[in-house]
PDB file of N, CA and C in Angstrom:
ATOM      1  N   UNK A   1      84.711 219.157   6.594  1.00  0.00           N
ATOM      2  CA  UNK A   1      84.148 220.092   5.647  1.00  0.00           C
ATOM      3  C   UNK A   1      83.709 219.378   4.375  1.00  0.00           C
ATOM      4  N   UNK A   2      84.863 218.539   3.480  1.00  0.00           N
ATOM      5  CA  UNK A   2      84.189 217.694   2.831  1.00  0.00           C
ATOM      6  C   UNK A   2      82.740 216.999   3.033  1.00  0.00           C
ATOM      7  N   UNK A   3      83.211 215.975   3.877  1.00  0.00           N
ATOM      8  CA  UNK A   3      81.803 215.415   4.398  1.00  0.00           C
ATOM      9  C   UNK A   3      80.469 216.141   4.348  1.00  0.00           C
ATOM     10  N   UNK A   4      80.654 217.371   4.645  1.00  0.00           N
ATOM     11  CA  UNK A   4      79.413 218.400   5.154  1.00  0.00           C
ATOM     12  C   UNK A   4      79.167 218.650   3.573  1.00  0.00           C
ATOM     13  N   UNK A   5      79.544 219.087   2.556  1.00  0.00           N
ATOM     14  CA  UNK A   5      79.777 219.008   1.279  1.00  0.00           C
ATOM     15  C   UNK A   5      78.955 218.125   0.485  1.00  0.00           C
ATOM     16  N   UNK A   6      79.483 217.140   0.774  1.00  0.00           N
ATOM     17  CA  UNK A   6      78.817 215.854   0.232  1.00  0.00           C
ATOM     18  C   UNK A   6      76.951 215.597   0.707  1.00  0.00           C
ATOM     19  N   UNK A   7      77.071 215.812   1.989  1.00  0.00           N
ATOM     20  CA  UNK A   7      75.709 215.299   2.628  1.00  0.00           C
ATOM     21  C   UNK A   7      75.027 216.459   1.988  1.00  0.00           C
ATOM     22  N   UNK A   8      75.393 218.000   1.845  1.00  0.00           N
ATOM     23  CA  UNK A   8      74.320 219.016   1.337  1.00  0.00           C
ATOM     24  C   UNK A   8      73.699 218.338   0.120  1.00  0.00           C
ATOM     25  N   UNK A   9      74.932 217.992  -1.103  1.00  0.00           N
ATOM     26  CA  UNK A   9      74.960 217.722  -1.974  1.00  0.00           C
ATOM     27  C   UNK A   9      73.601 216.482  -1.967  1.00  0.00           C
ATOM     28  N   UNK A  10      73.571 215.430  -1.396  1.00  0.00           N
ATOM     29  CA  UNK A  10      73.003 214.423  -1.243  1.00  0.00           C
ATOM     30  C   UNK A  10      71.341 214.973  -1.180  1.00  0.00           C
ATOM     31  N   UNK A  11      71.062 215.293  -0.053  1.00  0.00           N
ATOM     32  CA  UNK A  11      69.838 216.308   0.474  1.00  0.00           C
ATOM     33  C   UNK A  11      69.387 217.047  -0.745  1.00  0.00           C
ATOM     34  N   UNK A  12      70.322 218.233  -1.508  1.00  0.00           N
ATOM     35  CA  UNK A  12      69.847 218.286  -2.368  1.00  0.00           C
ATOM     36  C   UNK A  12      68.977 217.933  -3.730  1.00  0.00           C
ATOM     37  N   UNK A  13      69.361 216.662  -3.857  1.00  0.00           N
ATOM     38  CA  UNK A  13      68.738 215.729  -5.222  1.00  0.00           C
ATOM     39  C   UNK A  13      68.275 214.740  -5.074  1.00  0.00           C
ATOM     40  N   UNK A  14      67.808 214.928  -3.113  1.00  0.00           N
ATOM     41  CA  UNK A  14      66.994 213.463  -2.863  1.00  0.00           C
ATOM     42  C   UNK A  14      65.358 214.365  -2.705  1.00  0.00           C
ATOM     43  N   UNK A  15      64.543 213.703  -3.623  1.00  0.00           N
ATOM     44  CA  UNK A  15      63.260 214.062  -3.755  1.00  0.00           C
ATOM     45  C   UNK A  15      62.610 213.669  -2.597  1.00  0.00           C
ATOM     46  N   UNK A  16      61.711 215.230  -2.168  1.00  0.00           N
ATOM     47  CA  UNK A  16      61.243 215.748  -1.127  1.00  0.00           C
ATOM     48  C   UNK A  16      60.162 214.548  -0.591  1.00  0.00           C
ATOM     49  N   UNK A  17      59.585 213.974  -1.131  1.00  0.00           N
ATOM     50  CA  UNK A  17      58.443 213.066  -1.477  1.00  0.00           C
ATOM     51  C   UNK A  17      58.465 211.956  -2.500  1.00  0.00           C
ATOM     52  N   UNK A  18      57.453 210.551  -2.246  1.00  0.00           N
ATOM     53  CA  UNK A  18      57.452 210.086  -3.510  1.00  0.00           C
ATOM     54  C   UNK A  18      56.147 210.808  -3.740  1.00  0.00           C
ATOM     55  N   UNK A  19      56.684 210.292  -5.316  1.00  0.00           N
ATOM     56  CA  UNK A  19      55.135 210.890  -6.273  1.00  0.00           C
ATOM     57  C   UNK A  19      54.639 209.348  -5.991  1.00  0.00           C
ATOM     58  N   UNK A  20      52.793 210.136  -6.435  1.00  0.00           N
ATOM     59  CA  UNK A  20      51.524 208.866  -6.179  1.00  0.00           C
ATOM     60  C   UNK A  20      52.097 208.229  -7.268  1.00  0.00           C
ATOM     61  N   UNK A  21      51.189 206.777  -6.651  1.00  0.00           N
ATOM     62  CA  UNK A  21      51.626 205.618  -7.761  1.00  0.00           C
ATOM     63  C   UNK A  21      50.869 206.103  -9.089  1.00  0.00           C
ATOM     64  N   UNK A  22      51.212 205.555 -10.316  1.00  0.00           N
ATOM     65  CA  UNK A  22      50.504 205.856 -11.516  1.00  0.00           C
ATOM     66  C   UNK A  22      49.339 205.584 -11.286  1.00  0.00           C
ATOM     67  N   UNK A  23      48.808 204.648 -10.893  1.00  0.00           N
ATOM     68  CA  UNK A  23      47.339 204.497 -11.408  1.00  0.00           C
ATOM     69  C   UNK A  23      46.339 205.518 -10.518  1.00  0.00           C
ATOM     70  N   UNK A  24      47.039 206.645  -9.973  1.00  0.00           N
ATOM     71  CA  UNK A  24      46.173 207.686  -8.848  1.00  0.00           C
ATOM     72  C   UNK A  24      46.139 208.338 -10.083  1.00  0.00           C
ATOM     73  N   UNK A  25      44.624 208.958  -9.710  1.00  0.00           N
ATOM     74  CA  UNK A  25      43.959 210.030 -11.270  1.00  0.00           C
ATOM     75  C   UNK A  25      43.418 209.638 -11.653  1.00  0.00           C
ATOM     76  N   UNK A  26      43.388 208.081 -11.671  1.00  0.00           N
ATOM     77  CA  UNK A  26      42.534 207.212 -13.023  1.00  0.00           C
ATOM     78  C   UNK A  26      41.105 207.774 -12.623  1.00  0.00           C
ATOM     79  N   UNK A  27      40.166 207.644 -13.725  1.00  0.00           N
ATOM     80  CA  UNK A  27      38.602 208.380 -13.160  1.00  0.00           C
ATOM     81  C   UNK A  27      37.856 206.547 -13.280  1.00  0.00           C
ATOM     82  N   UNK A  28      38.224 205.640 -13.432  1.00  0.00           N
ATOM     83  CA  UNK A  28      37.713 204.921 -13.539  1.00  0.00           C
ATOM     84  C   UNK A  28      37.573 203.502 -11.867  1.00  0.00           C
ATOM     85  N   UNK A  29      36.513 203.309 -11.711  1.00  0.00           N
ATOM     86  CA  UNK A  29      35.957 202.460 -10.330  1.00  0.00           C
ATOM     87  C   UNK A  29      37.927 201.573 -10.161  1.00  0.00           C
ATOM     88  N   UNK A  30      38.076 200.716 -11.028  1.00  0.00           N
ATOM     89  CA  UNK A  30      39.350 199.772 -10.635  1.00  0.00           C
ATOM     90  C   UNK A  30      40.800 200.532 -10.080  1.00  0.00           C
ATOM     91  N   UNK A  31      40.864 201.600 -11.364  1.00  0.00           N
ATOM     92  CA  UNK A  31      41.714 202.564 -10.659  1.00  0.00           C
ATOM     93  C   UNK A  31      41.459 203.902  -9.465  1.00  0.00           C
ATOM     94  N   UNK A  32      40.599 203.863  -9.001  1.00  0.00           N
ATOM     95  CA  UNK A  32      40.371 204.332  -7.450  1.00  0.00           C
ATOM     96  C   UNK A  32      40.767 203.262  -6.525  1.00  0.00           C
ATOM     97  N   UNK A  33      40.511 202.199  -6.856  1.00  0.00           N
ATOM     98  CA  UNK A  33      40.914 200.994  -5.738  1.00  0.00           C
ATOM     99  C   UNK A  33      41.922 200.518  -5.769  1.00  0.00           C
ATOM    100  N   UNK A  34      42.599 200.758  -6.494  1.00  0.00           N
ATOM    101  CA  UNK A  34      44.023 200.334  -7.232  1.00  0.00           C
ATOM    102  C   UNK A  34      44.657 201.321  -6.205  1.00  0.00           C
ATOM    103  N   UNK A  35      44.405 202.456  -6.316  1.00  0.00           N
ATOM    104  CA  UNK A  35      45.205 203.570  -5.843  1.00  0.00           C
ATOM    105  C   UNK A  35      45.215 203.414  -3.972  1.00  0.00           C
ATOM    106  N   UNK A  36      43.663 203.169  -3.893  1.00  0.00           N
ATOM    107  CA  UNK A  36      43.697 202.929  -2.332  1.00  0.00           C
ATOM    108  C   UNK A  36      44.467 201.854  -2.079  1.00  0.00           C
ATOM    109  N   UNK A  37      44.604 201.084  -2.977  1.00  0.00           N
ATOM    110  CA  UNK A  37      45.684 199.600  -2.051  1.00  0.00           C
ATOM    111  C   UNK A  37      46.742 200.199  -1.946  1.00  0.00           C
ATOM    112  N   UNK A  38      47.636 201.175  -3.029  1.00  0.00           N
ATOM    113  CA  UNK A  38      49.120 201.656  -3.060  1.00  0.00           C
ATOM    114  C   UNK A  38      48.912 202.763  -2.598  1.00  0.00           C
ATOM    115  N   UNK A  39      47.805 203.009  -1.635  1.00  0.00           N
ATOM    116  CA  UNK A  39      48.110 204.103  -0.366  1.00  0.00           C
ATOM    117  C   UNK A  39      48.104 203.629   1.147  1.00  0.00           C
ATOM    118  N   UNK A  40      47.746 202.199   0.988  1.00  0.00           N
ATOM    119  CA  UNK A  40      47.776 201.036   2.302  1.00  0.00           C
ATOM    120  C   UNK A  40      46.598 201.883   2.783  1.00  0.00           C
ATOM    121  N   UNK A  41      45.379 202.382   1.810  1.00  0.00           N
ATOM    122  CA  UNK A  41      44.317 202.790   2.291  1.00  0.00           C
ATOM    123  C   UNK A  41      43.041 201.619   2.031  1.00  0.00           C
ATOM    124  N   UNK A  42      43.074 200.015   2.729  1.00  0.00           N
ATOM    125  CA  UNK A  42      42.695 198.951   2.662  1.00  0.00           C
ATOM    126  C   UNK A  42      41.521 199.610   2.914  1.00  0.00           C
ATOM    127  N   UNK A  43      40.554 200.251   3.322  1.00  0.00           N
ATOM    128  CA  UNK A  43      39.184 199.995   3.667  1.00  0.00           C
ATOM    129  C   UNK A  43      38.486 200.380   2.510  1.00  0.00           C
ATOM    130  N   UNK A  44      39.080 201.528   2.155  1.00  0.00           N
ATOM    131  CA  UNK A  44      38.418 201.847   0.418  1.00  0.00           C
ATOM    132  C   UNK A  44      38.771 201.349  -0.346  1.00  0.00           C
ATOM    133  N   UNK A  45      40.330 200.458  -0.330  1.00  0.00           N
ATOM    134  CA  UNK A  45      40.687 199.780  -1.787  1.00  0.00           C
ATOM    135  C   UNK A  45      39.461 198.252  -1.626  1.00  0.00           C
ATOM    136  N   UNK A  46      38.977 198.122  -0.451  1.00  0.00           N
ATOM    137  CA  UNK A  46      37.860 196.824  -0.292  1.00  0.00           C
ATOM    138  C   UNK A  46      36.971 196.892  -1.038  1.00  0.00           C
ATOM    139  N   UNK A  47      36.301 198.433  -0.428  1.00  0.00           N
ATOM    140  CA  UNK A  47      35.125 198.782  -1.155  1.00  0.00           C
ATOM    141  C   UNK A  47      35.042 199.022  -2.421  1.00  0.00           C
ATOM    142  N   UNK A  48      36.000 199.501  -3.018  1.00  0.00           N
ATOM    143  CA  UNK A  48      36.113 199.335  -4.454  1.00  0.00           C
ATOM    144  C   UNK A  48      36.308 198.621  -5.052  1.00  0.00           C
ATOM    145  N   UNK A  49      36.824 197.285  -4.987  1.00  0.00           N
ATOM    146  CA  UNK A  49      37.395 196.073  -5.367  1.00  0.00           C
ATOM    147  C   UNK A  49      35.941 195.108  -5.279  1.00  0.00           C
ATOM    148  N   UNK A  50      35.542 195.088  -4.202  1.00  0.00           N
ATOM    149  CA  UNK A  50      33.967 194.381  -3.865  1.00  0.00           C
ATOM    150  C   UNK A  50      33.188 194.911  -4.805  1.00  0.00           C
ATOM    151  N   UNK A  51      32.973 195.977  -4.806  1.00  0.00           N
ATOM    152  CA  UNK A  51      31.878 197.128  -5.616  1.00  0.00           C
ATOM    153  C   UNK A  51      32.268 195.884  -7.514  1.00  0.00           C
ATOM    154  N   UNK A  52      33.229 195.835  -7.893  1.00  0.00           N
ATOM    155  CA  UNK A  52      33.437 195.705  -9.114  1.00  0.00           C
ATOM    156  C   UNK A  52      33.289 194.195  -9.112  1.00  0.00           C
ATOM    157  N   UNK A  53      33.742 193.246  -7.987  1.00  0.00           N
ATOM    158  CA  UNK A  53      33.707 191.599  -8.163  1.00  0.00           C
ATOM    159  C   UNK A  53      31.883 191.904  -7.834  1.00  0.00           C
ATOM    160  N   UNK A  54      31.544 192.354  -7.141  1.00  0.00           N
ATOM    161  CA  UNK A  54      29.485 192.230  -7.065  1.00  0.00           C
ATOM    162  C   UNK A  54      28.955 192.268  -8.552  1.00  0.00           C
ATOM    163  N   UNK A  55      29.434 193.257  -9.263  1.00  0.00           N
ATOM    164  CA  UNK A  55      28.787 193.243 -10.759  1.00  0.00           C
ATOM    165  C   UNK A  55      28.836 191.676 -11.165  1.00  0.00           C
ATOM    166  N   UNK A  56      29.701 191.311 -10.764  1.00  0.00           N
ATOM    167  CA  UNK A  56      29.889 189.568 -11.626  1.00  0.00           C
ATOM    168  C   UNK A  56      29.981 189.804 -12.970  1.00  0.00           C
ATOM    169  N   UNK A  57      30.367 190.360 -13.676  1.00  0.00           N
ATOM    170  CA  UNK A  57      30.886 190.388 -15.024  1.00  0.00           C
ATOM    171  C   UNK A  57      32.263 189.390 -15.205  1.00  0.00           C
ATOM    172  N   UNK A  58      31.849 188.798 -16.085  1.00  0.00           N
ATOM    173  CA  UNK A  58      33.484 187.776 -16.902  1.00  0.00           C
ATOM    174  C   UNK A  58      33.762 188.606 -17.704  1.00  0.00           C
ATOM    175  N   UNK A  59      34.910 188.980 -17.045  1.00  0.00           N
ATOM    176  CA  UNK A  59      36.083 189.976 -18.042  1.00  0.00           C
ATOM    177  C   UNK A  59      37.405 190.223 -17.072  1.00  0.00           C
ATOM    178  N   UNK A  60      38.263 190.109 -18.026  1.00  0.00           N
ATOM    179  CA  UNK A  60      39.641 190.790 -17.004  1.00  0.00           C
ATOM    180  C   UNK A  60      39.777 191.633 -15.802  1.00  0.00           C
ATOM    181  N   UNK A  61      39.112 192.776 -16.060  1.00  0.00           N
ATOM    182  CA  UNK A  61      38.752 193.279 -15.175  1.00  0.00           C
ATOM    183  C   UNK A  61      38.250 192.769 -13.493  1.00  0.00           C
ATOM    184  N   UNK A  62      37.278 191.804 -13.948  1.00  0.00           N
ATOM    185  CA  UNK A  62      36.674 191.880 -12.767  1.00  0.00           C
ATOM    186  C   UNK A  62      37.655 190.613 -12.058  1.00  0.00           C
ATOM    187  N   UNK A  63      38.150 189.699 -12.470  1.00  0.00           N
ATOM    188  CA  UNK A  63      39.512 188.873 -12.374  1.00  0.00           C
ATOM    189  C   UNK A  63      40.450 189.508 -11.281  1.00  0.00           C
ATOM    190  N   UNK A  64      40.802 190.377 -11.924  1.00  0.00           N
ATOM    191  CA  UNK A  64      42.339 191.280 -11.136  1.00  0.00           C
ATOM    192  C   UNK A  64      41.207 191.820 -10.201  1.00  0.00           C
ATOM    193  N   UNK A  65      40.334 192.330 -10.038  1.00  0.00           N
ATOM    194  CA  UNK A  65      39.451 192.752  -8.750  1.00  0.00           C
ATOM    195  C   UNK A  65      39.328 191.505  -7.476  1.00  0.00           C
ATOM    196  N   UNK A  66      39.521 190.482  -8.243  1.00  0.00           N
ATOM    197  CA  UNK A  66      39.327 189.441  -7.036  1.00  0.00           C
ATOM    198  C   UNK A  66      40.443 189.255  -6.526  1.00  0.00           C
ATOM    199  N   UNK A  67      41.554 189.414  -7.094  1.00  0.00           N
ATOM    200  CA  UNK A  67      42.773 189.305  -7.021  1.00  0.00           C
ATOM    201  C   UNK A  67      43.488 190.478  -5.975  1.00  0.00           C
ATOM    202  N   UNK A  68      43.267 191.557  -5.902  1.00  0.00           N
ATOM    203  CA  UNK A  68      43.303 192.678  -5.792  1.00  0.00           C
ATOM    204  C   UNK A  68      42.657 192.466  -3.747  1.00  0.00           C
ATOM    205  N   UNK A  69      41.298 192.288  -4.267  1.00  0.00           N
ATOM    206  CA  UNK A  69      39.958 192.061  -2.887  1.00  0.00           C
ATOM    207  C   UNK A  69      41.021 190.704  -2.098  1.00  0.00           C
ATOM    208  N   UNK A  70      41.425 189.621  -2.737  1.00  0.00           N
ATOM    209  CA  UNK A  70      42.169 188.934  -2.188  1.00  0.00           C
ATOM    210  C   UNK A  70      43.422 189.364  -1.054  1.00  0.00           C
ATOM    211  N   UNK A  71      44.059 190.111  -2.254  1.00  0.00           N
ATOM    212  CA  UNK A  71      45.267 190.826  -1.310  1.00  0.00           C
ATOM    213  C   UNK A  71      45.361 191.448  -0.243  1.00  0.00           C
ATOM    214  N   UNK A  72      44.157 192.591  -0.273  1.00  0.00           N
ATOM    215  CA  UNK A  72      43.619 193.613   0.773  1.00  0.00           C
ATOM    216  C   UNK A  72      43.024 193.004   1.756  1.00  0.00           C
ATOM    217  N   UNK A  73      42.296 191.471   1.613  1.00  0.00           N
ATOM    218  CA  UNK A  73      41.876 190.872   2.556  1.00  0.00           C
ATOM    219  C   UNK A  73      43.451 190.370   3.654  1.00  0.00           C
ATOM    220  N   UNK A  74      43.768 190.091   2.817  1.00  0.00           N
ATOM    221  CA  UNK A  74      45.340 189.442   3.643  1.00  0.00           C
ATOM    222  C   UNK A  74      45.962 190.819   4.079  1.00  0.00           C
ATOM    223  N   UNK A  75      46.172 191.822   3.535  1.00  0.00           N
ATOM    224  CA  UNK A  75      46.848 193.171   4.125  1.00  0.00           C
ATOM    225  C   UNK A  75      45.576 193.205   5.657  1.00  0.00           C
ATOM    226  N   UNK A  76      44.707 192.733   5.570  1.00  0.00           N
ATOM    227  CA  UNK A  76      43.813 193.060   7.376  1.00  0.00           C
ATOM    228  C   UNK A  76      43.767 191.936   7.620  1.00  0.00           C
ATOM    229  N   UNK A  77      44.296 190.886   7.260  1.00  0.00           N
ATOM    230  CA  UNK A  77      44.556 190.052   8.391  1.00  0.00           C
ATOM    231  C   UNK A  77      43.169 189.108   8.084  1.00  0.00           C
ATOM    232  N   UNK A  78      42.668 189.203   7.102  1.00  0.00           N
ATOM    233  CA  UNK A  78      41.529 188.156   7.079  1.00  0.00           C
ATOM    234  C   UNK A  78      41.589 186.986   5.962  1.00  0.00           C
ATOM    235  N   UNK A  79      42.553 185.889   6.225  1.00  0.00           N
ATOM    236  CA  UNK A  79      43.191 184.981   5.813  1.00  0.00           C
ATOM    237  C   UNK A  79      41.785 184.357   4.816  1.00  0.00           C
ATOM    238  N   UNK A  80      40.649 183.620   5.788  1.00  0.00           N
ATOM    239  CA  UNK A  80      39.735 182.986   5.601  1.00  0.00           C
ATOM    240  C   UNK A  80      39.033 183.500   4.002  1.00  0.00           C
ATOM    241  N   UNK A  81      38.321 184.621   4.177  1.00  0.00           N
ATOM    242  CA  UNK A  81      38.054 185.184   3.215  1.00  0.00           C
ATOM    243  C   UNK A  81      39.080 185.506   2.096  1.00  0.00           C
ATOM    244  N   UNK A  82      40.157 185.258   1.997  1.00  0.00           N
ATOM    245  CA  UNK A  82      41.470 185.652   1.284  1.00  0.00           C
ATOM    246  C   UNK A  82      41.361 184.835   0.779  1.00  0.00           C
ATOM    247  N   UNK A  83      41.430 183.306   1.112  1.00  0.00           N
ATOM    248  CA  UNK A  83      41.346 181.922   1.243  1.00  0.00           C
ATOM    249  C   UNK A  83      40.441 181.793  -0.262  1.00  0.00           C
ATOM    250  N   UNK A  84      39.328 182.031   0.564  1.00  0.00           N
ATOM    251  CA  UNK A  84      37.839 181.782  -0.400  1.00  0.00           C
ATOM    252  C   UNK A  84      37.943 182.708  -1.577  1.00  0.00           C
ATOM    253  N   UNK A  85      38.522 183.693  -2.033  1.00  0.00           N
ATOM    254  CA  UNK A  85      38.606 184.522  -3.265  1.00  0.00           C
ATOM    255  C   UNK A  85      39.823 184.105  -4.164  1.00  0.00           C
ATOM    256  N   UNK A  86      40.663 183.649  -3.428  1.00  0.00           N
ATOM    257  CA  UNK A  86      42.012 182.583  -4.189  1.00  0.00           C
ATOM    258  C   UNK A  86      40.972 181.611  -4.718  1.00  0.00           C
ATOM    259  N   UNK A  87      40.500 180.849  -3.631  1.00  0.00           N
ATOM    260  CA  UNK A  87      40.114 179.548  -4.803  1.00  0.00           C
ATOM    261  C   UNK A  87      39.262 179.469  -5.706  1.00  0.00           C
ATOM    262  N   UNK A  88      38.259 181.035  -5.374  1.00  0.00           N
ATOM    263  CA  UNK A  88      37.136 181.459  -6.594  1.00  0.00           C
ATOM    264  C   UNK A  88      38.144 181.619  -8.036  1.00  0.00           C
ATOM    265  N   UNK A  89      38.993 182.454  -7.770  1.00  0.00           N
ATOM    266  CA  UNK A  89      40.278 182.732  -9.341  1.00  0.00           C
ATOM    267  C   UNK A  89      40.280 182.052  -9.603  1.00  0.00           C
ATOM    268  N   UNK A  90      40.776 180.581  -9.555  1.00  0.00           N
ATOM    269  CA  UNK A  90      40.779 178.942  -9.753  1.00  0.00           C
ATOM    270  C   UNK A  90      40.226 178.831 -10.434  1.00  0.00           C
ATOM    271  N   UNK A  91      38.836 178.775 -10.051  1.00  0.00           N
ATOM    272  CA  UNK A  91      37.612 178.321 -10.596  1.00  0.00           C
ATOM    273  C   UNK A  91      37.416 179.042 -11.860  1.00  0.00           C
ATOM    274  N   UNK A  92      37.375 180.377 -11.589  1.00  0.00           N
ATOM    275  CA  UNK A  92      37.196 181.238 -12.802  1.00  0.00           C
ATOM    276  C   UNK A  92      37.919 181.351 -13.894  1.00  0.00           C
ATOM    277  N   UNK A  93      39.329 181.211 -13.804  1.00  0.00           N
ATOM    278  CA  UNK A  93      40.613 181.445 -14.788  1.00  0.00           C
ATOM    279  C   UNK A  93      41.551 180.677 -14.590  1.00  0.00           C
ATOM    280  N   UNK A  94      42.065 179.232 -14.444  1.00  0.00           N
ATOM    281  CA  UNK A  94      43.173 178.690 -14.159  1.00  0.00           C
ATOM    282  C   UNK A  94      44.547 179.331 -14.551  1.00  0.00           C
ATOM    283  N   UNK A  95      44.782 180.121 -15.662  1.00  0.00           N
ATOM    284  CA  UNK A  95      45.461 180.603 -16.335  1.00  0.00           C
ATOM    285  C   UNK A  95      46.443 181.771 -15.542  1.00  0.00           C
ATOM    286  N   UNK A  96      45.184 182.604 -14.930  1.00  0.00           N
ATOM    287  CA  UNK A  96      44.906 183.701 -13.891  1.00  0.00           C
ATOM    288  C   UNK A  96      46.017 183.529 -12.883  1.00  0.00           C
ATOM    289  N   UNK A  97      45.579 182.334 -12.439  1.00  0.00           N
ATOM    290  CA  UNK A  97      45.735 181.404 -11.072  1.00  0.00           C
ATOM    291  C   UNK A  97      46.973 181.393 -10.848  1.00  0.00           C
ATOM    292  N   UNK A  98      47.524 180.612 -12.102  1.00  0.00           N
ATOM    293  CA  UNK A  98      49.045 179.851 -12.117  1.00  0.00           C
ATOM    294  C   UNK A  98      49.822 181.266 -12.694  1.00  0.00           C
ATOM    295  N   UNK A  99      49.963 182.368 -13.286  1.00  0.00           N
ATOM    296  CA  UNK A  99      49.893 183.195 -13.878  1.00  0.00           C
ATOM    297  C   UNK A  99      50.597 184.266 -12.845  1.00  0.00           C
ATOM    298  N   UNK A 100      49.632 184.396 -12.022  1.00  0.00           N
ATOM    299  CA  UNK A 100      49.519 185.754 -10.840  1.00  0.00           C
ATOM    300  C   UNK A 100      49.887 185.367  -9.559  1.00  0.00           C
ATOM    301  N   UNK A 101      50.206 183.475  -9.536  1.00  0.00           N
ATOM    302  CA  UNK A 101      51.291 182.914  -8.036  1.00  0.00           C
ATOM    303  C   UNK A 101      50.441 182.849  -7.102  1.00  0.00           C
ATOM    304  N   UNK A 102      49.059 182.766  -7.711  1.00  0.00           N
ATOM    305  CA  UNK A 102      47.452 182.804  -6.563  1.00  0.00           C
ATOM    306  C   UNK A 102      48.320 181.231  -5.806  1.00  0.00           C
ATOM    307  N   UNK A 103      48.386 180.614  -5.883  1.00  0.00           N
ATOM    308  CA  UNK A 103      49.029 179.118  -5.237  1.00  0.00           C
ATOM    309  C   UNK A 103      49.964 179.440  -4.196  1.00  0.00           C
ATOM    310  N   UNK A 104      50.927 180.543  -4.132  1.00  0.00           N
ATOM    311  CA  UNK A 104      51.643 181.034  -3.352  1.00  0.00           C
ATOM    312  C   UNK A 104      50.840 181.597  -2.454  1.00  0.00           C
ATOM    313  N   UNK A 105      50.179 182.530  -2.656  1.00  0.00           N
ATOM    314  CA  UNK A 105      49.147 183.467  -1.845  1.00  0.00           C
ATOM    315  C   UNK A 105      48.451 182.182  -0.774  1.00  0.00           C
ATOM    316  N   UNK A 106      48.140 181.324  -1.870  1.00  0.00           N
ATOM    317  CA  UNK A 106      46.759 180.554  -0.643  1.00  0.00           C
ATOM    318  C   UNK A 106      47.709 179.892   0.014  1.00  0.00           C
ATOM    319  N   UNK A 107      48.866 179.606  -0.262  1.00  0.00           N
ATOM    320  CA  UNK A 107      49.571 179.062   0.469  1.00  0.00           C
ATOM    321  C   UNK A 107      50.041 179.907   1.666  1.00  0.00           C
ATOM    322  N   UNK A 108      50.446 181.054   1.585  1.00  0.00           N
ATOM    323  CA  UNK A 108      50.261 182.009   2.485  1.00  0.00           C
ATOM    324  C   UNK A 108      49.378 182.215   3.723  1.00  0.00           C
ATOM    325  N   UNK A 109      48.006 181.890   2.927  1.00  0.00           N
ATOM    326  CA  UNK A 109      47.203 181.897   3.942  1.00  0.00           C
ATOM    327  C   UNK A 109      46.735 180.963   4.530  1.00  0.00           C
ATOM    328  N   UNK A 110      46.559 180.033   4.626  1.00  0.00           N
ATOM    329  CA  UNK A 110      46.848 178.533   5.364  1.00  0.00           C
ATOM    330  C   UNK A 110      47.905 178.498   6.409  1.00  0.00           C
ATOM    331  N   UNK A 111      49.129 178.947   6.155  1.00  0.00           N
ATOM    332  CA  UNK A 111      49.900 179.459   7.028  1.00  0.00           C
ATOM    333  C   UNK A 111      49.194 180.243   8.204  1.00  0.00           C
ATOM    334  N   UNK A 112      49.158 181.370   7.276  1.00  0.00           N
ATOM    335  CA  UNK A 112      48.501 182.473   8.632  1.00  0.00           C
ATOM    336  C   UNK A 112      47.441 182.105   9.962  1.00  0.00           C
ATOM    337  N   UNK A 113      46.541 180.971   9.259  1.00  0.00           N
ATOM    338  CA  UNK A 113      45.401 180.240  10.048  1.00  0.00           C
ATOM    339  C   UNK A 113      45.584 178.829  10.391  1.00  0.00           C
ATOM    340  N   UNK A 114      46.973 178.338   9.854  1.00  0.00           N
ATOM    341  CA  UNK A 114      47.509 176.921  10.550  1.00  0.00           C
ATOM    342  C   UNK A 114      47.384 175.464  10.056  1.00  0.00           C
ATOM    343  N   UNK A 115      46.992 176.609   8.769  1.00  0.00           N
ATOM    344  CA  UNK A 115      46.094 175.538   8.525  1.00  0.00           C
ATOM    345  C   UNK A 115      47.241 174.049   7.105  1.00  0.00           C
ATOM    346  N   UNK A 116      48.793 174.640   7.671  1.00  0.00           N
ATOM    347  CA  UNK A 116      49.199 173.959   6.527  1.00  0.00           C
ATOM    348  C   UNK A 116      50.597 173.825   7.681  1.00  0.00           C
TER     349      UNK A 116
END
C-alpha cells in the first residue's frame, strides 16, 4: 500500500511532456533552424542553416550556422561534408574553432570515414 502511495505520488509531479526547447517561437531564420535541430527535425534544421551560411555574411551569426549545418550534417551521417564545414570555421574564425571543440568534431569525423 505504501509503495502504491509513493508511485501515485511520483506520477503525479512528473511532467506530462517536455516543454519545446527555448529557442522554438523565435520569428527569426537561425532560430527556426535552431529549433529544427532540437526537434532531431535534420532536414529543415539543413535548410535553414544552408539558407543563412549561402548569404555569406561575416558575422556571428552566420559562424554558428556553419557550425550548426556542420552538426546536422553528422546527425545524417554525412561525415565528408561535415568534414568540409569544420575546416571552413578554421578558416573563418580560429577563435570559433578552438572555442566550440570544432577539432573534436573533425576528429569525429575522420573516424566515421576511417579516415584517422
Amino acid at each position: 500500500m505504501k509503495s502504491a502511495f509513493i508511485l501515485c505520488a511520483l506520477i503525479a509531479v512528473t511532467p506530462a511532456a517536455a516543454a519545446p526547447p527555448s529557442t522554438c517561437g523565435s520569428p527569426d531564420d537561425y532560430g527556426r533552424a535552431l529549433c529544427a535541430y532540437q526537434r532531431r527535425n535534420f532536414a529543415d534544421a539543413e535548410a535553414g542553416f544552408r539558407g543563412i551560411v549561402d548569404r555569406n555574411q561575416h558575422d556571428s551569426l552566420t559562424i554558428r550556422a556553419v557550425y550548426f549545418l556542420a552538426r546536422t550534417q553528422m546527425k545524417r551521417g554525412r561525415f565528408e561534408e561535415a568534414s568540409a564545414l569544420l575546416i571552413r570555421i578554421y578558416s573563418l574564425d580560429k577563435a570559433f574553432y578552438d572555442a566550440w571543440s570544432c577539432d573534436f568534431l573533425l576528429g569525429e569525423c575522420r573516424k566515421a570515414t576511417g579516415k584517422e
